[in-house]
Protein backbone atom coordinates (compact mmCIF):
# COMPACT_ATOMS: atom_id res chain seq x y z
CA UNK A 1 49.46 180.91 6.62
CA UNK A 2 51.70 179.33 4.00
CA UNK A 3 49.11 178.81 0.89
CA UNK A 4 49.35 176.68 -1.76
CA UNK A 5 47.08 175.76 -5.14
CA UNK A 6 46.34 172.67 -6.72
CA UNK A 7 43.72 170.72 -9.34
CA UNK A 8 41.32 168.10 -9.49
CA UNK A 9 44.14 166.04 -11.64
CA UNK A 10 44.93 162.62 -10.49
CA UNK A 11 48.75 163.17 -10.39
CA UNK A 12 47.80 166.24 -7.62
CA UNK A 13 45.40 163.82 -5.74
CA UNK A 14 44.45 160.29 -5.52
CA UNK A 15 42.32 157.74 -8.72
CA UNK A 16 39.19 159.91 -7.81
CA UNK A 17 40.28 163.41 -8.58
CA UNK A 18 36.48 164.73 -8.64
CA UNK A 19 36.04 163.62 -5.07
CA UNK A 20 37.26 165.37 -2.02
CA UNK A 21 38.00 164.00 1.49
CA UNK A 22 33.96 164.96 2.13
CA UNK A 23 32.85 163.45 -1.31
CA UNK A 24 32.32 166.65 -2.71
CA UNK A 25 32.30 166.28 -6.09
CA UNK A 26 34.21 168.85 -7.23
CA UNK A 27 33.85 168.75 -11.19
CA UNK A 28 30.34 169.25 -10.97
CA UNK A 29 30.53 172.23 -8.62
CA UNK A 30 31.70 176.13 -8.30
CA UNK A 31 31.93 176.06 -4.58
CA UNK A 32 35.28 177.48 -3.33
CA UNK A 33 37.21 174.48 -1.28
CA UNK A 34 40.25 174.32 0.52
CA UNK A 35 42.65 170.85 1.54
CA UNK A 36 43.57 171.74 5.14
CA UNK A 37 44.89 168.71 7.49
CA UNK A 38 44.35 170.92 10.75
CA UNK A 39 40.98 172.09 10.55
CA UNK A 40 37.81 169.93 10.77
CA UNK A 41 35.70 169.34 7.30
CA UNK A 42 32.96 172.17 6.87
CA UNK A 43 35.18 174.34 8.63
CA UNK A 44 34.53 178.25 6.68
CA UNK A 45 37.68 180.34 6.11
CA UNK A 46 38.11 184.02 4.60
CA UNK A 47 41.22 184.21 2.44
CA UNK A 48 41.52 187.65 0.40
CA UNK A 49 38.02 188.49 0.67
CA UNK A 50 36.81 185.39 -0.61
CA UNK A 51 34.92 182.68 1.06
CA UNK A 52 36.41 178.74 1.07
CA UNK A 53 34.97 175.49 2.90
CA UNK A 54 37.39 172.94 3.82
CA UNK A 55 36.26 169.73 2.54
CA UNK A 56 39.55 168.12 1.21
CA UNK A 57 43.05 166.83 2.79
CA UNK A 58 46.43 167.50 1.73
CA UNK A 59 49.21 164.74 2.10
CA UNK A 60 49.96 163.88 5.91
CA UNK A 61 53.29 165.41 5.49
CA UNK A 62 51.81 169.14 5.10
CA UNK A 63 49.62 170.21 8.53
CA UNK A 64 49.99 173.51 10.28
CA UNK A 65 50.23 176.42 8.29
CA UNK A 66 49.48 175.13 5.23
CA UNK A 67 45.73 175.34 2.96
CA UNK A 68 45.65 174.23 -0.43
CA UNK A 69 43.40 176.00 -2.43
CA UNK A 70 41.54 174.22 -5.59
CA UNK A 71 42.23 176.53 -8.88
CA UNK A 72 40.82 175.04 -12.42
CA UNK A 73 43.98 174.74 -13.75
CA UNK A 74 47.51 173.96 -13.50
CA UNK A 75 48.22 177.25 -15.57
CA UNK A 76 46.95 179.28 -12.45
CA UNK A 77 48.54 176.61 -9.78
CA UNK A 78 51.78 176.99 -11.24
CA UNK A 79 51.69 180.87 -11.74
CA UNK A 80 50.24 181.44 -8.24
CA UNK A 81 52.71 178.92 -6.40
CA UNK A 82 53.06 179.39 -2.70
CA UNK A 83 51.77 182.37 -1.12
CA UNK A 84 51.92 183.55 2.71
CA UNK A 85 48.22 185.04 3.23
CA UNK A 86 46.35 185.99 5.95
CA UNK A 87 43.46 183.44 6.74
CA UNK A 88 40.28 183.82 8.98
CA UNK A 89 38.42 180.96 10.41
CA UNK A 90 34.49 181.82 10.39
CA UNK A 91 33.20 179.07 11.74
């Protein structure tokens, strides 16, 4: 899968940057979440070892392969950039 990183910033998401698709509220949380337009919310995935929920979309214009993984900052976005991992759906 082609992934890709991004920030609870408004200019990365929409006037409620602390909210995902699911109303997670994403400030107030350490939970590991993933934008993914192909997979249903809730959905688990295994990326590196590490555990994400999809509970966010990305812009209609990205669907299959892509998952956007939320980083803190745009430091890490940036220096991470586009990656092609291998992802497994749990459940």
């Amino acid at each position: 899968m082609i992934i890709s990183y991004y920030t609870a910033s408004p200019d990365e998401t929409d006037d409620s940057p602390c909210l995902t698709a699911d109303m997670t509220n994403i400030c107030d949380s350490d939970e590991k979440i993933v934008a993914c337009n192909w997979l249903p919310i809730d959905t688990l995935i295994e990326i590196d070892g590490e555990k994400y929920r999809v509970a966010d979309r990305m812009n209609r214009r990205y669907q299959k392969p892509y998952i956007d993984v939320l980083v803190d900052t745009k430091e890490e976005a940036f220096k991470k950039g586009r990656e092609i991992k291998l992802v497994y759906i749990i459940k």
